[in-house]
Protein backbone atom coordinates (compact mmCIF):
# COMPACT_ATOMS: atom_id res chain seq x y z
CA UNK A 1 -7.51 2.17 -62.37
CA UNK A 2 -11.07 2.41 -63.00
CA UNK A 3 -13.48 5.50 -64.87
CA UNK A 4 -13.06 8.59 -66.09
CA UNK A 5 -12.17 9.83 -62.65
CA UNK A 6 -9.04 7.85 -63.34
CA UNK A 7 -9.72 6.02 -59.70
CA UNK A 8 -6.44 3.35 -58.48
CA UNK A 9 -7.46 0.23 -57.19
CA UNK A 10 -7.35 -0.01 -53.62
CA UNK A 11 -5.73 -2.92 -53.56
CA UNK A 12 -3.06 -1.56 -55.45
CA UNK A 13 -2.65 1.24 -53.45
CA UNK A 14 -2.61 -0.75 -50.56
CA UNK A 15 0.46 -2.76 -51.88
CA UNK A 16 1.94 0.39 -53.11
CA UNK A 17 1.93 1.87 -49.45
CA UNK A 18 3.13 -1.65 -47.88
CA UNK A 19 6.00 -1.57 -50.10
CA UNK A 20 6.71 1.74 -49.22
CA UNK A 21 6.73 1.12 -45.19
CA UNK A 22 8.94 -1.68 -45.77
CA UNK A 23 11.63 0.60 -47.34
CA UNK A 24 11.04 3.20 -44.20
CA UNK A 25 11.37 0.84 -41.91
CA UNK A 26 14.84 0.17 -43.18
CA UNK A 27 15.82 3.00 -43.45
CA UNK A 28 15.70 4.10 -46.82
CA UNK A 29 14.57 6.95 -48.99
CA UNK A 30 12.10 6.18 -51.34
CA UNK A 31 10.76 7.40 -54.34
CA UNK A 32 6.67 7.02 -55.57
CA UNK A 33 6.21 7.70 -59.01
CA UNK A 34 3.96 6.72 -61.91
CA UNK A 35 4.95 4.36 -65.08
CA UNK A 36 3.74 2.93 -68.15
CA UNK A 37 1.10 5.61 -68.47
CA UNK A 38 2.57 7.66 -71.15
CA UNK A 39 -0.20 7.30 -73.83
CA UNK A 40 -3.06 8.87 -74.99
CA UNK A 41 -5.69 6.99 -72.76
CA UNK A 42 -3.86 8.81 -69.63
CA UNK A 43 -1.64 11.28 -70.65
CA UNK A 44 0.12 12.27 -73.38
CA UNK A 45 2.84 15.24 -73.88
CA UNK A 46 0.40 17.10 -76.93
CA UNK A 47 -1.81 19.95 -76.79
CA UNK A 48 -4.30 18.24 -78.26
CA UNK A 49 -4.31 15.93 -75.03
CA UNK A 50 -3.16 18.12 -72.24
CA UNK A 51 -6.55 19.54 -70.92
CA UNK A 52 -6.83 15.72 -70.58
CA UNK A 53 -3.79 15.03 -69.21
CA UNK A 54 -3.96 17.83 -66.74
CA UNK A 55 -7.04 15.89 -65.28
CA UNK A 56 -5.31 12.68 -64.74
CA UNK A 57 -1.88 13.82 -63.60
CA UNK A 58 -4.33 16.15 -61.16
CA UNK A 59 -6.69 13.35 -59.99
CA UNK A 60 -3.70 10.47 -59.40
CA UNK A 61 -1.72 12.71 -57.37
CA UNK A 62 -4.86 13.69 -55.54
CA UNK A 63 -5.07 10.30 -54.52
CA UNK A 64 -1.17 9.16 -54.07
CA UNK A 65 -0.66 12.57 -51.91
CA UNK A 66 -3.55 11.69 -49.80
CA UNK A 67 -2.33 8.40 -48.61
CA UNK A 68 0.90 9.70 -47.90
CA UNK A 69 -0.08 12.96 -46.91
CA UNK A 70 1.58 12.29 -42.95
CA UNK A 71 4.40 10.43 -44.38
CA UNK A 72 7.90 11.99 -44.12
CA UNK A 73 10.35 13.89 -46.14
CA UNK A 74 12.16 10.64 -47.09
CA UNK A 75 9.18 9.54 -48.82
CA UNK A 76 9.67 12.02 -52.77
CA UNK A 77 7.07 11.94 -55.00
CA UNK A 78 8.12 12.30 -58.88
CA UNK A 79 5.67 13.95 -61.69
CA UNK A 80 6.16 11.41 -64.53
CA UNK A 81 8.51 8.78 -66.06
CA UNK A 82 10.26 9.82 -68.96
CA UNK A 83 7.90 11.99 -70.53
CA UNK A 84 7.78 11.53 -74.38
CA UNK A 85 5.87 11.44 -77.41
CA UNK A 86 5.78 7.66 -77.36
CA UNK A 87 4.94 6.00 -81.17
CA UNK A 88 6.64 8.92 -83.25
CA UNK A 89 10.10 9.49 -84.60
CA UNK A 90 10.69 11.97 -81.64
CA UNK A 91 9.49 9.36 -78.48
CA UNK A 92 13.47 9.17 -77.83
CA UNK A 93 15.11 11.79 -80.25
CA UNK A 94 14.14 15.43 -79.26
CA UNK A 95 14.73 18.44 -81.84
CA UNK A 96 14.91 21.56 -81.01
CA UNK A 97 13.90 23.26 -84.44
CA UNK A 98 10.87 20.75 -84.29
CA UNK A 99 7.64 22.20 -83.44
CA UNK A 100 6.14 18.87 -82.55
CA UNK A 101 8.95 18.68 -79.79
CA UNK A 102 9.12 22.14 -78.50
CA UNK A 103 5.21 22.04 -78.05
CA UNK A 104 5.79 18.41 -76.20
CA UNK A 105 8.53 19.82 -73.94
CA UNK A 106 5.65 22.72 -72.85
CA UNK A 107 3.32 20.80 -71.97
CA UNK A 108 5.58 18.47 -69.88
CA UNK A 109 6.42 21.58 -67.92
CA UNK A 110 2.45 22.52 -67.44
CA UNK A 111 2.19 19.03 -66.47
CA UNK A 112 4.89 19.44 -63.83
CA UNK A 113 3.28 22.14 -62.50
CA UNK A 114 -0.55 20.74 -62.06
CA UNK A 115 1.65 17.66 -59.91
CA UNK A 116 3.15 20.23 -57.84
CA UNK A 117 0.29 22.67 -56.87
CA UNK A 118 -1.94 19.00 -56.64
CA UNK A 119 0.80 17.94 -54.40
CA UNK A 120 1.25 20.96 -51.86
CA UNK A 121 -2.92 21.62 -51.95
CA UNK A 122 -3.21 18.60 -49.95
CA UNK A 123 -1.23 19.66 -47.29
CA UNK A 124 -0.02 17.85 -44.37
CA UNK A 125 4.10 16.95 -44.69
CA UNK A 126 3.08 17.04 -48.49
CA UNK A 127 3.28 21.01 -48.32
CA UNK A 128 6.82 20.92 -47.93
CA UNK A 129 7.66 17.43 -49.21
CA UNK A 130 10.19 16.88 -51.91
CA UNK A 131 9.20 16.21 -55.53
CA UNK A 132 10.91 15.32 -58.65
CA UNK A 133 10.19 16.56 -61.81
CA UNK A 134 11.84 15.05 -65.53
CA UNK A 135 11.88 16.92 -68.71
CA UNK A 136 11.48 15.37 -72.27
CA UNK A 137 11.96 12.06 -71.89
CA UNK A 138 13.94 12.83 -68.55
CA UNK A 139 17.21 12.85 -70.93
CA UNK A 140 19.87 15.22 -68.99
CA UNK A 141 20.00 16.99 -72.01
CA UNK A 142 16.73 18.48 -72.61
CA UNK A 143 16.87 20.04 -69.29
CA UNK A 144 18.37 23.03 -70.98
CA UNK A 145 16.40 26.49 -69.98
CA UNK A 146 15.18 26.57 -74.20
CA UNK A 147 13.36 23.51 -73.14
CA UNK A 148 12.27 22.92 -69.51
CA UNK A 149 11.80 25.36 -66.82
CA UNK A 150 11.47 24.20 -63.35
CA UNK A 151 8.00 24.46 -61.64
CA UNK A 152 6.79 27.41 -59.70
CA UNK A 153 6.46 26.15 -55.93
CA UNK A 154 5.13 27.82 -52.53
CA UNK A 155 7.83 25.86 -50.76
CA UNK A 156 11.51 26.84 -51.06
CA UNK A 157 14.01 25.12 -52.48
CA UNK A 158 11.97 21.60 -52.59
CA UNK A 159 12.19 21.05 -56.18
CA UNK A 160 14.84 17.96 -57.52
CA UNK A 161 15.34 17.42 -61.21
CA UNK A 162 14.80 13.67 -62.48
CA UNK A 163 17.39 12.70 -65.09
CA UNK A 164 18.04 9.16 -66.52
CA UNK A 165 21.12 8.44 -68.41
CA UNK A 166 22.62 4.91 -69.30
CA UNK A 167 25.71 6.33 -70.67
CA UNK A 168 27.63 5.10 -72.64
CA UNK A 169 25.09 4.34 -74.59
CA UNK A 170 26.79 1.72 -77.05
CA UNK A 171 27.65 0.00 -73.91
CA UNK A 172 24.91 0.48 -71.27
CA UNK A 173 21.82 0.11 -73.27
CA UNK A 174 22.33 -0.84 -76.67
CA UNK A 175 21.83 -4.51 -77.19
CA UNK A 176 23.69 -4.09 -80.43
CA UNK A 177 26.34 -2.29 -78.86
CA UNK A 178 29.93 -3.44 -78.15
CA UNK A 179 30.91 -4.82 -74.19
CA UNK A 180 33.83 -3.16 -73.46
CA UNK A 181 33.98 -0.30 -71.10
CA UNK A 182 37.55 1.72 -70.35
CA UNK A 183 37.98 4.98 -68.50
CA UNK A 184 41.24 5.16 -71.17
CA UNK A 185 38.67 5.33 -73.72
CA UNK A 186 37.66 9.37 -73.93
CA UNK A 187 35.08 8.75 -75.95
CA UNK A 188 33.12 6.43 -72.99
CA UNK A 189 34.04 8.98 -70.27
CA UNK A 190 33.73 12.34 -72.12
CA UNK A 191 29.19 10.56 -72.83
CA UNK A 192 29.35 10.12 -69.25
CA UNK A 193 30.99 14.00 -68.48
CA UNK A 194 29.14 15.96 -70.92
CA UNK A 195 25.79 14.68 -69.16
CA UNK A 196 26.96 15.17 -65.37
CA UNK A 197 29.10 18.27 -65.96
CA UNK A 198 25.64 19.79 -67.66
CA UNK A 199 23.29 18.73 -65.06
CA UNK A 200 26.02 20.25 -62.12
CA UNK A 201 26.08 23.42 -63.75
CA UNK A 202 22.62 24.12 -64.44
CA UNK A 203 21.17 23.14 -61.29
CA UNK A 204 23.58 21.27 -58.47
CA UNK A 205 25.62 24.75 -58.74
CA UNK A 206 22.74 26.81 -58.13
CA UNK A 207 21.35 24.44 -55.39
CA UNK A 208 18.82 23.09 -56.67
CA UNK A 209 19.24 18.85 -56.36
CA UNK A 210 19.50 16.33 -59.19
CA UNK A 211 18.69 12.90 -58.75
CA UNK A 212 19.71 10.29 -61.91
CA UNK A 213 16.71 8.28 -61.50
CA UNK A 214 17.59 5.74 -63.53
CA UNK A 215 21.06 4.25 -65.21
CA UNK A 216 22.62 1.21 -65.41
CA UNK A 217 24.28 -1.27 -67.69
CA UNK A 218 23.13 -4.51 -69.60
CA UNK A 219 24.77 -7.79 -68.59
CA UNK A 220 26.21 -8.71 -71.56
CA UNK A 221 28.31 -11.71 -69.75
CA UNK A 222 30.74 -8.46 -69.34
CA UNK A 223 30.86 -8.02 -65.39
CA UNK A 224 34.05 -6.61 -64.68
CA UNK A 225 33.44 -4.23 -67.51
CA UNK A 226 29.89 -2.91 -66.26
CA UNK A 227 32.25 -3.08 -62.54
CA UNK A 228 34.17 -0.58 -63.75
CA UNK A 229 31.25 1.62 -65.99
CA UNK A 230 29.19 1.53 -62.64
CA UNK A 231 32.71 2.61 -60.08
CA UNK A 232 33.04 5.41 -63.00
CA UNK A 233 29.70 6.63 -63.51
CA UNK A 234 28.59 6.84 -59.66
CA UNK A 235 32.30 8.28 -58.88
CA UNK A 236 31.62 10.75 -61.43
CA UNK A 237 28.06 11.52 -60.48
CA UNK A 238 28.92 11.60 -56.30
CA UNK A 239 31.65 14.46 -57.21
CA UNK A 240 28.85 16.48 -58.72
CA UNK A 241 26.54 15.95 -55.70
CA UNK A 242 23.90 13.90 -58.01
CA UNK A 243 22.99 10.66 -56.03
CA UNK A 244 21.62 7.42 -58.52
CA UNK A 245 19.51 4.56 -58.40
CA UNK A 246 20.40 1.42 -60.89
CA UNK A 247 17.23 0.50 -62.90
CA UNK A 248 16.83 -2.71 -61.36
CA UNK A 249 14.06 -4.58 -63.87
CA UNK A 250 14.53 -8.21 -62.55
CA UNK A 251 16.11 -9.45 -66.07
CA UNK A 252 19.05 -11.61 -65.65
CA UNK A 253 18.93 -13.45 -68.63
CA UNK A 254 18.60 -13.57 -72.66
CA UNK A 255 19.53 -10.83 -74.66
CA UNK A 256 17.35 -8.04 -73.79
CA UNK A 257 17.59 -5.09 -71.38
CA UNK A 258 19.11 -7.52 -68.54
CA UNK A 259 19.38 -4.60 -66.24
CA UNK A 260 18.47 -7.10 -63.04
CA UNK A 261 20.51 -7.04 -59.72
CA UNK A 262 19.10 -8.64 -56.66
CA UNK A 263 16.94 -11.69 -57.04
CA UNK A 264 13.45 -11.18 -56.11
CA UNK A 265 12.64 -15.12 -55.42
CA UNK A 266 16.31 -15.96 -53.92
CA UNK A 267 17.17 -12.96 -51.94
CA UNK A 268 20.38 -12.81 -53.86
CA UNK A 269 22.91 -10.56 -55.61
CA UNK A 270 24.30 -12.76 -58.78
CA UNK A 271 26.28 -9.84 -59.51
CA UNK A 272 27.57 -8.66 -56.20
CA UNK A 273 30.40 -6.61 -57.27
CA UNK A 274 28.42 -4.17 -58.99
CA UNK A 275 26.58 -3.65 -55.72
CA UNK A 276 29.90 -2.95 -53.93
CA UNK A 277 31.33 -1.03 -56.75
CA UNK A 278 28.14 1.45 -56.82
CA UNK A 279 27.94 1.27 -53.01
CA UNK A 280 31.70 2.22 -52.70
CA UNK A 281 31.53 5.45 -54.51
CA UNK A 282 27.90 6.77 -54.08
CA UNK A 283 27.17 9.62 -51.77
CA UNK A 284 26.48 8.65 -48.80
């Protein structure tokens, strides 16, 4: 990405749309989004920044919805990734009774709505496609109505909410965390409840679709427990009518955020019983 006209790199783009026809031409949905842009040089959740911000959520959906303007409805765009207020105390812990936060939250939902009328202005299948928008840090619970508000839209009912939850926490993401995962333990399952039952009642029960973007659990040399968190937490989701996608960073190894499932180089599944497990229960 080059100037202040926040130009992509063809080349990029290019690869970007390859990928994309790949996925098509198997038959899948896919999602386009933008990450690792949440900082002040792009955009950033402040009022301070937002006239900027508008600009270059505005000019790089100019560009993505122009490539793809003919494309499909399986093709979704999605606003942002887990929009935050990266470097403070409140990047991953929002307050309500903060006025730092609140603020942030409103100007993720203006930014929401400059993607969306960029989005349909351009026309083509892009008038009517589907787009995804996250609140604060796409958390299911700052979707509340005190916090985010879903975009205005000339198209009906076209609108999906963007939530990402690796629930339990203590299990799924924390490295620190402890490895076992029971649906006898009520304090596991009730994490995993309190987020879908929330997200079905605010929106899926009104009809308006919720997609859980991102979840997943580290390998922790625990399979058969992360077998049965993912049987649980798709289970759980599919009853609710919220499809989800397993963040899938291509980390097998170590101690970090080993969220990896297929094998880029080898073509392979080193874990393929969580494949099965998710595949068994997800909507389909």
């Amino acid at each position: 990405m080059s100037g202040e006209d926040f130009v992509i790199n063809e080349a990029w783009l290019d690869r970007v749309q390859e990928l994309v026809d790949w996925a098509l031409e198997c038959g899948l949905h896919v999602i386009v989004n933008t990450h690792h842009d949440n900082f002040k040089a792009y955009y950033y959740p402040d009022e301070e920044h937002l006239d900027g911000s508008i600009r270059y959520v505005t000019a790089i959906w100019t560009q993505v919805a122009a490539r793809f303007a003919d494309y499909d409805e399986r093709l979704i765009f999605e606003s942002l990734n887990e929009p935050r207020l990266a470097g403070t105390n409140h990047e991953w812990w929002f307050e309500a009774d903060s006025a730092e936060c609140m603020a942030a939250a409103e100007c993720i939902n203006r930014l929401n709505q400059a993607f969306v009328d960029t989005v349909r202005a351009s026309g083509g299948v892009n008038a009517t496609r589907y787009l995804m928008v996250p609140g604060y840090d796409a958390a299911p619970a700052n979707t509340v109505p005190e916090i985010f508000r879903l975009p205005e839209d000339s198209a009906d009912n076209r609108i999906i909410v963007s939530a990402h939850a690796y629930l339990p926490y203590s299990f799924a993401l924390d490295t620190k965390g402890g490895s076992e995962f029971s649906i006898r333990n009520l304090q596991q399952t009730g994490e995993i409840a309190m987020a879908m039952n929330g997200l079905y009642e605010r929106f899926i029960s009104q009809g308006v679709p919720v997609v859980m973007g991102e979840f997943g659990a580290l390998n922790k040399d625990n399979l058969q427990a992360r077998v049965d968190l993912t049987a649980y937490y798709v289970a759980s989701a599919s009853a609710r009518g919220i499809p989800c996608v397993w963040w899938d960073n291509h980390a097998f190894h170590g101690k970090g955020e080993n969220f990896g499932l297929l094998d880029r180089r080898t073509l392979e599944w080193p874990c393929p019983e969580i494949v099965e497990a998710a595949m068994r229960y997800a909507l389909h």
